[in-house]
Every structure is written in C-alpha cells, then in structure tokens.
C-alpha atoms as a PDB file:
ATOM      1  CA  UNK A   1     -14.562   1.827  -9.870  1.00  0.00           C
ATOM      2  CA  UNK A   2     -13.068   4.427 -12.296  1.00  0.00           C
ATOM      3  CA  UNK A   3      -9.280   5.098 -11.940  1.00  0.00           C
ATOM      4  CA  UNK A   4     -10.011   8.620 -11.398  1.00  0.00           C
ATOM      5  CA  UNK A   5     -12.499   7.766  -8.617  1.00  0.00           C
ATOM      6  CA  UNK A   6      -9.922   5.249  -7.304  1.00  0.00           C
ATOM      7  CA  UNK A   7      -7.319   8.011  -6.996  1.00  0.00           C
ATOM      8  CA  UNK A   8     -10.235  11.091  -5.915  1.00  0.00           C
ATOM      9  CA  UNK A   9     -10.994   8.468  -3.184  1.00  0.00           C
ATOM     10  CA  UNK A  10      -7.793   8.320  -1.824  1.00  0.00           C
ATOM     11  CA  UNK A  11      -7.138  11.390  -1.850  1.00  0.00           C
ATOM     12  CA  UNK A  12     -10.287  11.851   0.343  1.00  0.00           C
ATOM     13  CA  UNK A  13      -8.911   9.043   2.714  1.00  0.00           C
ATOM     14  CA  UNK A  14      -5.537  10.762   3.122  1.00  0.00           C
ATOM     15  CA  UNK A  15      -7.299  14.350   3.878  1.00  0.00           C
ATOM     16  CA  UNK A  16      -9.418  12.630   6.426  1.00  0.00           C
ATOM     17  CA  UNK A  17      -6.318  10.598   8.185  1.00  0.00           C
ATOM     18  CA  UNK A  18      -4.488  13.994   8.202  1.00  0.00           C
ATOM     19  CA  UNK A  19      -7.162  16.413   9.442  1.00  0.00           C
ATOM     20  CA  UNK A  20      -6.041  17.267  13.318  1.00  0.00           C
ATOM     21  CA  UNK A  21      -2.253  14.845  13.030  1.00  0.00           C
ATOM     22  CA  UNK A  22       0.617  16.852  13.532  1.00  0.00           C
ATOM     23  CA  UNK A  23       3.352  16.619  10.725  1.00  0.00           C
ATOM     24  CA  UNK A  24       5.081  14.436  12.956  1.00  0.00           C
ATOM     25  CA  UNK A  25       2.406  12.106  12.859  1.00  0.00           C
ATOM     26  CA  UNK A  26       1.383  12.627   9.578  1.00  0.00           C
ATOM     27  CA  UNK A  27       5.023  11.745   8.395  1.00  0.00           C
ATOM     28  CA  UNK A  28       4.624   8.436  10.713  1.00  0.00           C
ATOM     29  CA  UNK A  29       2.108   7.555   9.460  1.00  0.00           C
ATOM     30  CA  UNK A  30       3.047   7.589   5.729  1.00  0.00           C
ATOM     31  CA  UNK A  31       5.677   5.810   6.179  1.00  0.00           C
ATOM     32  CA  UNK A  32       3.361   2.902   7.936  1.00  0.00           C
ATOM     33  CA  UNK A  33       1.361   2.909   5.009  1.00  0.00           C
ATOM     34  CA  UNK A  34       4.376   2.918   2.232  1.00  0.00           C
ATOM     35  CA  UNK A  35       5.843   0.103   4.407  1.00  0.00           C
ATOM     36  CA  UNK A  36       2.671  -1.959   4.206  1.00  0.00           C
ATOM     37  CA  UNK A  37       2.453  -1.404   0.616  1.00  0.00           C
ATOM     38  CA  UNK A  38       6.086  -2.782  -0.033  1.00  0.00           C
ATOM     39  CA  UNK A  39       5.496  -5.733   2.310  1.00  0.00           C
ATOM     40  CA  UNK A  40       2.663  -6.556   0.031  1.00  0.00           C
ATOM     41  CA  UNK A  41       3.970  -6.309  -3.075  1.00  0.00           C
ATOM     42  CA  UNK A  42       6.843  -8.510  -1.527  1.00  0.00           C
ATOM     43  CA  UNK A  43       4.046 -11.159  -0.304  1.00  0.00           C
ATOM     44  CA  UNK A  44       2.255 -10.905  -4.243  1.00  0.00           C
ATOM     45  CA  UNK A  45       5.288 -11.483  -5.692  1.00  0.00           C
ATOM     46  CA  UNK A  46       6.726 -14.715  -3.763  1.00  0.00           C
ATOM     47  CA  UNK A  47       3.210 -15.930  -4.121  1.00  0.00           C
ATOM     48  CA  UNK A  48       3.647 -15.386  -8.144  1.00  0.00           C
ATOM     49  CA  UNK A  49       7.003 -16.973  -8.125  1.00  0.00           C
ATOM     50  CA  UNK A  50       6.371 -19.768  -5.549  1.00  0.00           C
ATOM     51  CA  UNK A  51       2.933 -20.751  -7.132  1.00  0.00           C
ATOM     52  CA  UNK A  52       2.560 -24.549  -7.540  1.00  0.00           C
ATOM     53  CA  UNK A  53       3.693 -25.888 -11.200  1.00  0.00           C
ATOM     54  CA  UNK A  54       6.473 -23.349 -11.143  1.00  0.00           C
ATOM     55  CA  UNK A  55       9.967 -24.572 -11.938  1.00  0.00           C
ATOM     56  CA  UNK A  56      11.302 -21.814  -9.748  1.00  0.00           C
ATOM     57  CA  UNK A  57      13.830 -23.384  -6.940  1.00  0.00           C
ATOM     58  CA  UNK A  58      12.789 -20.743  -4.122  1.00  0.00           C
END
C-alpha cells in the first residue's frame, strides 16, 4: 500500500468511528487510540533494546 492510500485510509477509518459519537466520545476515544499507539512504540522499542545478543543491561 501507497503512503497516500495508507493515510486516505485512515482518514476513512476515523470518519467512520466518528459518524453518530458525540465530541465527548470522539475525544475518548482518541485518546484510547494515541494511548495504544505509545504503548506500542514502548513495547517495539524494549523489544529492539532487549533483543538477544544485545550488550544492553536492561
């Protein structure tokens, strides 16, 4: 998949999830969504630092 589709199909995603929320819920549900993302990047990068053969003391 293109970037640009990548990004047009999110966009999509997030017009769909929205269509009937409140802003309340909207808002909620962003912040679900940007919290998953950050836990994920956390879990990617202990995996990338903790990998075996690493001389990292973690």
């Amino acid at each position: 998949m293109e970037s640009c589709e990548l990004v047009m199909a999110i966009s999509a995603l997030a017009c769909c999830i929205a269509e009937g929320k409140s802003s309340d819920q909207i808002a909620l549900i962003s912040s679900v969504f940007s919290q998953l993302g950050d836990t994920l990047d956390t879990i990617a990068a202990q995996r990338e630092l903790c990998s075996p053969g690493d001389a990292h003391d973690f």
